[in-house]
Protein backbone atom coordinates (compact mmCIF):
# COMPACT_ATOMS: atom_id res chain seq x y z
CA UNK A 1 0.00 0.00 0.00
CA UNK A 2 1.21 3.45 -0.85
CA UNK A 3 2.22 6.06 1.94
CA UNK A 4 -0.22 7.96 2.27
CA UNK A 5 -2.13 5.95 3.67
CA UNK A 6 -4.01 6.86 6.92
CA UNK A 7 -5.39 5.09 9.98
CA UNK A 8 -3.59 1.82 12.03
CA UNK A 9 -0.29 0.88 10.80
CA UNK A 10 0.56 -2.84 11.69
CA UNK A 11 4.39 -3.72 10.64
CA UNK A 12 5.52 -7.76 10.28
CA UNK A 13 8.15 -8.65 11.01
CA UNK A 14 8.25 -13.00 9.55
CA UNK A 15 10.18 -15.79 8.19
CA UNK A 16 7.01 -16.27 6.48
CA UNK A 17 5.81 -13.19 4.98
CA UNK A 18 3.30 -15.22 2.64
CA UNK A 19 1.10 -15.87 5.62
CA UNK A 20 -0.38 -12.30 5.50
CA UNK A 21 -2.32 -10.41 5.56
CA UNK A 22 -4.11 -14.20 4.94
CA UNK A 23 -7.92 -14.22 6.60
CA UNK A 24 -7.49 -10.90 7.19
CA UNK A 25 -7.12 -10.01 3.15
CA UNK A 26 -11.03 -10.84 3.75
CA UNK A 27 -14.48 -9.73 4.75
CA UNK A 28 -14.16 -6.92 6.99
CA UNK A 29 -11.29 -6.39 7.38
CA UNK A 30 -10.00 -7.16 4.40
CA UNK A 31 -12.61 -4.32 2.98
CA UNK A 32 -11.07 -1.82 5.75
CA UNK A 33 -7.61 -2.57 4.24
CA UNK A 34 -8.19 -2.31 0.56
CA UNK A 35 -10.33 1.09 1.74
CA UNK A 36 -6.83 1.99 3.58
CA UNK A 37 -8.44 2.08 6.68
CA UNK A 38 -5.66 0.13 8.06
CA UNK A 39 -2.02 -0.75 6.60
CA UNK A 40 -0.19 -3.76 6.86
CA UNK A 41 3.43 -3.97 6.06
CA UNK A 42 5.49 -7.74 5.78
CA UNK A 43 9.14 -7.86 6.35
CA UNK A 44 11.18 -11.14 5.95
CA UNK A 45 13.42 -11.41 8.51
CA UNK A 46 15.97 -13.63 6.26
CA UNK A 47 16.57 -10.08 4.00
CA UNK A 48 18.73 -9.35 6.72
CA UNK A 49 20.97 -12.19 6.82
CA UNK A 50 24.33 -11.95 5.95
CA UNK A 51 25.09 -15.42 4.90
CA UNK A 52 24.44 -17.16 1.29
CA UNK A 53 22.15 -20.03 3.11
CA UNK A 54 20.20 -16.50 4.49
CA UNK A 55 20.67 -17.92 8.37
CA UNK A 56 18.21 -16.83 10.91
CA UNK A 57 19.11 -19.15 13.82
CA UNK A 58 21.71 -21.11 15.09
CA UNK A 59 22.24 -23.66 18.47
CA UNK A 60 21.01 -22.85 21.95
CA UNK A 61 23.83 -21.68 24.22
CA UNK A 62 24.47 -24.36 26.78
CA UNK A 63 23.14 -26.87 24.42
CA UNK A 64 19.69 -28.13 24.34
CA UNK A 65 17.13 -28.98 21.48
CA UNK A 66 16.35 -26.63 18.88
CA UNK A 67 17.61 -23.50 17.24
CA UNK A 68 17.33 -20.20 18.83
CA UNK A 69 16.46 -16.69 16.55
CA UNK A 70 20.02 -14.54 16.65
CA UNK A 71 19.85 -11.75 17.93
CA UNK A 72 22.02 -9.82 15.16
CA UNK A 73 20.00 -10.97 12.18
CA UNK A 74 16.53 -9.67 13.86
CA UNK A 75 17.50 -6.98 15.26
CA UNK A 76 19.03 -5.54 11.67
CA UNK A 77 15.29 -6.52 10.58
CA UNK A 78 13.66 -4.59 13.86
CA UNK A 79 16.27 -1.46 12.68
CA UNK A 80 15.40 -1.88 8.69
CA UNK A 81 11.64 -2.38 9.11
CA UNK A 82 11.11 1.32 10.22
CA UNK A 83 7.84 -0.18 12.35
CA UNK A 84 5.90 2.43 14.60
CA UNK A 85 4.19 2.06 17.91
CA UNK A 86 4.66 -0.70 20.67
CA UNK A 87 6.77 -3.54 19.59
CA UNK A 88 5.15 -7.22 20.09
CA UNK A 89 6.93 -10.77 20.31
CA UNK A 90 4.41 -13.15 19.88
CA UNK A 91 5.46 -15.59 22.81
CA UNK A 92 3.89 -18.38 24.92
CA UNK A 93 5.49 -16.65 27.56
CA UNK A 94 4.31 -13.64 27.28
CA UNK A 95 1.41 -11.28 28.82
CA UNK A 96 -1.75 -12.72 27.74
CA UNK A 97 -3.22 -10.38 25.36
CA UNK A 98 -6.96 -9.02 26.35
CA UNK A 99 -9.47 -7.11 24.79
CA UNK A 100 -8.17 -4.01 26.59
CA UNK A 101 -4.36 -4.39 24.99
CA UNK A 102 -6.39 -4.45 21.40
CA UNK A 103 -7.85 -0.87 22.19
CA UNK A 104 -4.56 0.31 23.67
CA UNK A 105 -3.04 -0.66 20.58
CA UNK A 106 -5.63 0.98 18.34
CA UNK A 107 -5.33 3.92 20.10
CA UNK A 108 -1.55 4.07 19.65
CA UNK A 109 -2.66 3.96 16.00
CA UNK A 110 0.10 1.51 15.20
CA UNK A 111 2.09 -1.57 16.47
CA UNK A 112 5.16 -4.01 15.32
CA UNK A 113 4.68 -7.29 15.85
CA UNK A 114 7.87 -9.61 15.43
CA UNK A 115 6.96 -13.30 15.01
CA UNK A 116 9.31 -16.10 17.04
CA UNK A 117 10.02 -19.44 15.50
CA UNK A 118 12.16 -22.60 16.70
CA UNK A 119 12.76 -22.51 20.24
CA UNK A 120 12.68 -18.62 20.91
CA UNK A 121 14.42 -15.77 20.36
CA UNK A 122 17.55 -14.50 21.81
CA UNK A 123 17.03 -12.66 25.60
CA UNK A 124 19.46 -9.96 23.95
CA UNK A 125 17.51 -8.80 21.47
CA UNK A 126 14.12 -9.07 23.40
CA UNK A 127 15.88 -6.61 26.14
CA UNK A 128 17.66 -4.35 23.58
CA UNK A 129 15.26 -3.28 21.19
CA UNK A 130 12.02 -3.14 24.02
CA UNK A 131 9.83 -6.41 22.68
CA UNK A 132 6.86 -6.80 24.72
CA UNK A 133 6.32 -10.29 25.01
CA UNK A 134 2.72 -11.54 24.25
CA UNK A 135 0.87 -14.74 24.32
CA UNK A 136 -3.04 -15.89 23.05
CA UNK A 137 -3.28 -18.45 25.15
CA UNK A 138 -1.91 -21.18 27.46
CA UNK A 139 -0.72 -23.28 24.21
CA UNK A 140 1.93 -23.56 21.63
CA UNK A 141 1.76 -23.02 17.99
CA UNK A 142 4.35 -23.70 15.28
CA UNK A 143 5.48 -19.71 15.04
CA UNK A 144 4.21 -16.63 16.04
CA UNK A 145 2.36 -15.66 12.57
CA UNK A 146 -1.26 -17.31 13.67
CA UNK A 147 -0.82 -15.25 17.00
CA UNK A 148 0.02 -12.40 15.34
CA UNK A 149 -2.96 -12.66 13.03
CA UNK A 150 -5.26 -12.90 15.86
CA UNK A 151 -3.78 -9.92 17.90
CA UNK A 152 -3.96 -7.99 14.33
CA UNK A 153 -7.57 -9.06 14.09
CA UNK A 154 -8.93 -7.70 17.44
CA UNK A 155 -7.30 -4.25 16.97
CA UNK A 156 -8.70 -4.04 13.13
CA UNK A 157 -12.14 -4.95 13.74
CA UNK A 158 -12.24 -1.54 16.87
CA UNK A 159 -11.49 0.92 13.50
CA UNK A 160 -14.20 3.23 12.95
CA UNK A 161 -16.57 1.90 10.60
CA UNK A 162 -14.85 -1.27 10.06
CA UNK A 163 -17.74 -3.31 11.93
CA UNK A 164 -20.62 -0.92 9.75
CA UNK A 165 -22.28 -0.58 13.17
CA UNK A 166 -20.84 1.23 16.36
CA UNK A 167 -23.60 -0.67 18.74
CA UNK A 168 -22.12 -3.98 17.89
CA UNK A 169 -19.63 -3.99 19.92
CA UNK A 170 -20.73 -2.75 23.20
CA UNK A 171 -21.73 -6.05 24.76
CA UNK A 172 -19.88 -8.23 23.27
CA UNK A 173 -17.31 -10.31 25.44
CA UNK A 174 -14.60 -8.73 27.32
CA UNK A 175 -16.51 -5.33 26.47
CA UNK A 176 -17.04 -4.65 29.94
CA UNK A 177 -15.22 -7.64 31.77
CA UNK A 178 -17.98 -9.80 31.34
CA UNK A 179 -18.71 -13.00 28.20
CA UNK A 180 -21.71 -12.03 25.94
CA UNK A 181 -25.02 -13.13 26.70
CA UNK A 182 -26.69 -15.95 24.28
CA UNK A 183 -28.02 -14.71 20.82
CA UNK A 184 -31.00 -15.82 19.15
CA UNK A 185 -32.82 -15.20 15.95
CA UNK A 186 -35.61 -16.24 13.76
CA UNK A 187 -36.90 -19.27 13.18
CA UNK A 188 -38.78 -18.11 16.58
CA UNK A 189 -38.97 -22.04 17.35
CA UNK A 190 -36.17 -24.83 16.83
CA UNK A 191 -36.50 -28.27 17.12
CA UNK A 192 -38.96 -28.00 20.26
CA UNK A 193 -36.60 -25.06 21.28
CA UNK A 194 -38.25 -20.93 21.47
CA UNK A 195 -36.36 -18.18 21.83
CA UNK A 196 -37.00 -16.69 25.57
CA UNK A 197 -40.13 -14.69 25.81
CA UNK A 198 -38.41 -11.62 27.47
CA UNK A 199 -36.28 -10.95 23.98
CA UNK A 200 -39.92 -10.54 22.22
CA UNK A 201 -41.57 -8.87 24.74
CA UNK A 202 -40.67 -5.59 23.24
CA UNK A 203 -39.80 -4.65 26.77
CA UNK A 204 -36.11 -3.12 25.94
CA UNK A 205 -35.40 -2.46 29.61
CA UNK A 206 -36.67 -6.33 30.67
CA UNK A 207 -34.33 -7.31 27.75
CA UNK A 208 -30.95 -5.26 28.92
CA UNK A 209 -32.03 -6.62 32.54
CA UNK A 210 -32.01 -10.13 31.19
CA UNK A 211 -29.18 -10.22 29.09
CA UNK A 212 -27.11 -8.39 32.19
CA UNK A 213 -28.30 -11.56 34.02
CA UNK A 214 -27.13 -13.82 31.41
CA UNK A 215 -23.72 -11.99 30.55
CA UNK A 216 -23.25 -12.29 34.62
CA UNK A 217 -24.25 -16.23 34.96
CA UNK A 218 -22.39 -17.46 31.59
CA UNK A 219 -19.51 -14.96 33.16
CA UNK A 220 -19.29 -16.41 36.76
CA UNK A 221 -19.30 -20.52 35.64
CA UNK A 222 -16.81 -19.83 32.75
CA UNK A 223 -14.65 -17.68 33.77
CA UNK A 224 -14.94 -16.62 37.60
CA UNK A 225 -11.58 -14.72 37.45
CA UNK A 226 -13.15 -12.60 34.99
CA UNK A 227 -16.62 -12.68 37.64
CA UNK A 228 -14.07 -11.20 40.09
CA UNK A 229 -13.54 -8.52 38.78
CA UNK A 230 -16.04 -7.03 36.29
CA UNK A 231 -17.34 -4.30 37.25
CA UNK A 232 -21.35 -4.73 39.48
């Protein structure tokens, strides 16, 4: 995309730079990004190698399984990229990332996300150049680009006018602290099943009453840390 564009700015940084912008080149936000409503920018890591093989990695120190990310190749790719805004390593050790990090982000209005492979990346580099380690979840993936995606995701989808309506968002999960009460829709009955009187009632304060009852129940057996501390 050219440079003028406005809005977020997300920068890449991949061994894999054919992985994006991937699912989200579609719907939504793929729409917001071919509208530049958002920019995405890939760099390949191995462009900064020095050697003909275009070596990212090489053996743990002290031995061990696995190759570790140098910290002299990726940080020449941190330098070159010329990324803005709070710099991510996609980590299993990391923070966990919450719906709160994704506004933070969209309200830094841009973020550089590097993505680890093998067995990590060198400490050096995480301390010298200010990575922010980040995780999605108590699991492990094959590389940081699906984590990325997902972190990319949850910021795009907060841009103004990239979900068409503003309301849509407000009670969805995490919006408040609390999960998102069930959803229904038409047929009004399903296989001996009816949608719950009180959401065709036309009653709209019995219906924010009830769904604030729902959000709180589906809240407190799912996730009582969250139950803890949402806001009563």
């Amino acid at each position: 995309m050219s440079e003028d564009v406005a809005g977020f700015r997300a920068t890449v940084l991949t061994l894999y730079p054919e992985m994006f912008p991937g699912p989200l080149g579609l719907a939504l936000s793929g729409r917001a990004l071919r509208e530049g409503r958002w920019r995405l920018d890939c760099v390949d890591i191995r462009d900064f190698a020095t050697d003909k093989h275009r070596s990212v990695d090489d053996t743990p120190a002290g031995g061990g399984p696995g190759m570790v990310m140098r910290a002299d190749v990726l940080a020449r790719a941190i330098d070159g990229a010329g990324g803005a805004g709070p710099r991510l390593l996609m980590s299993p050790r990391g923070k966990p990332f919450t719906q709160a990090d994704a506004r933070a982000l969209l309200e830094a209005g841009a973020v550089t996300i590097v993505c680890g492979r093998f067995e990590g990346v060198d400490e050096r580099v995480i301390e010298a150049r200010g990575l922010t380690e980040v995780s999605i979840g108590d699991f492990i993936l094959s590389g940081g680009e699906i984590a990325a995606l997902t972190v990319l995701d949850a910021v795009v989808r907060l841009l103004p006018g990239v979900m068409g309506n503003a309301a849509s968002g407000e009670e969805e999960s995490f919006a408040d602290g609390l999960l998102e009460h069930p959803q229904y829709t038409r047929p009004a009955e399903w296989e001996g099943r009816t949608i719950p009187a009180v959401l065709t009632s036309g009653d709209h304060a019995k219906v924010a009453s009830w769904r604030r009852g729902e959000r709180e129940r589906i809240t407190a057996e799912r996730r009582p840390d969250l139950a803890k501390r949402a806001p009563r």
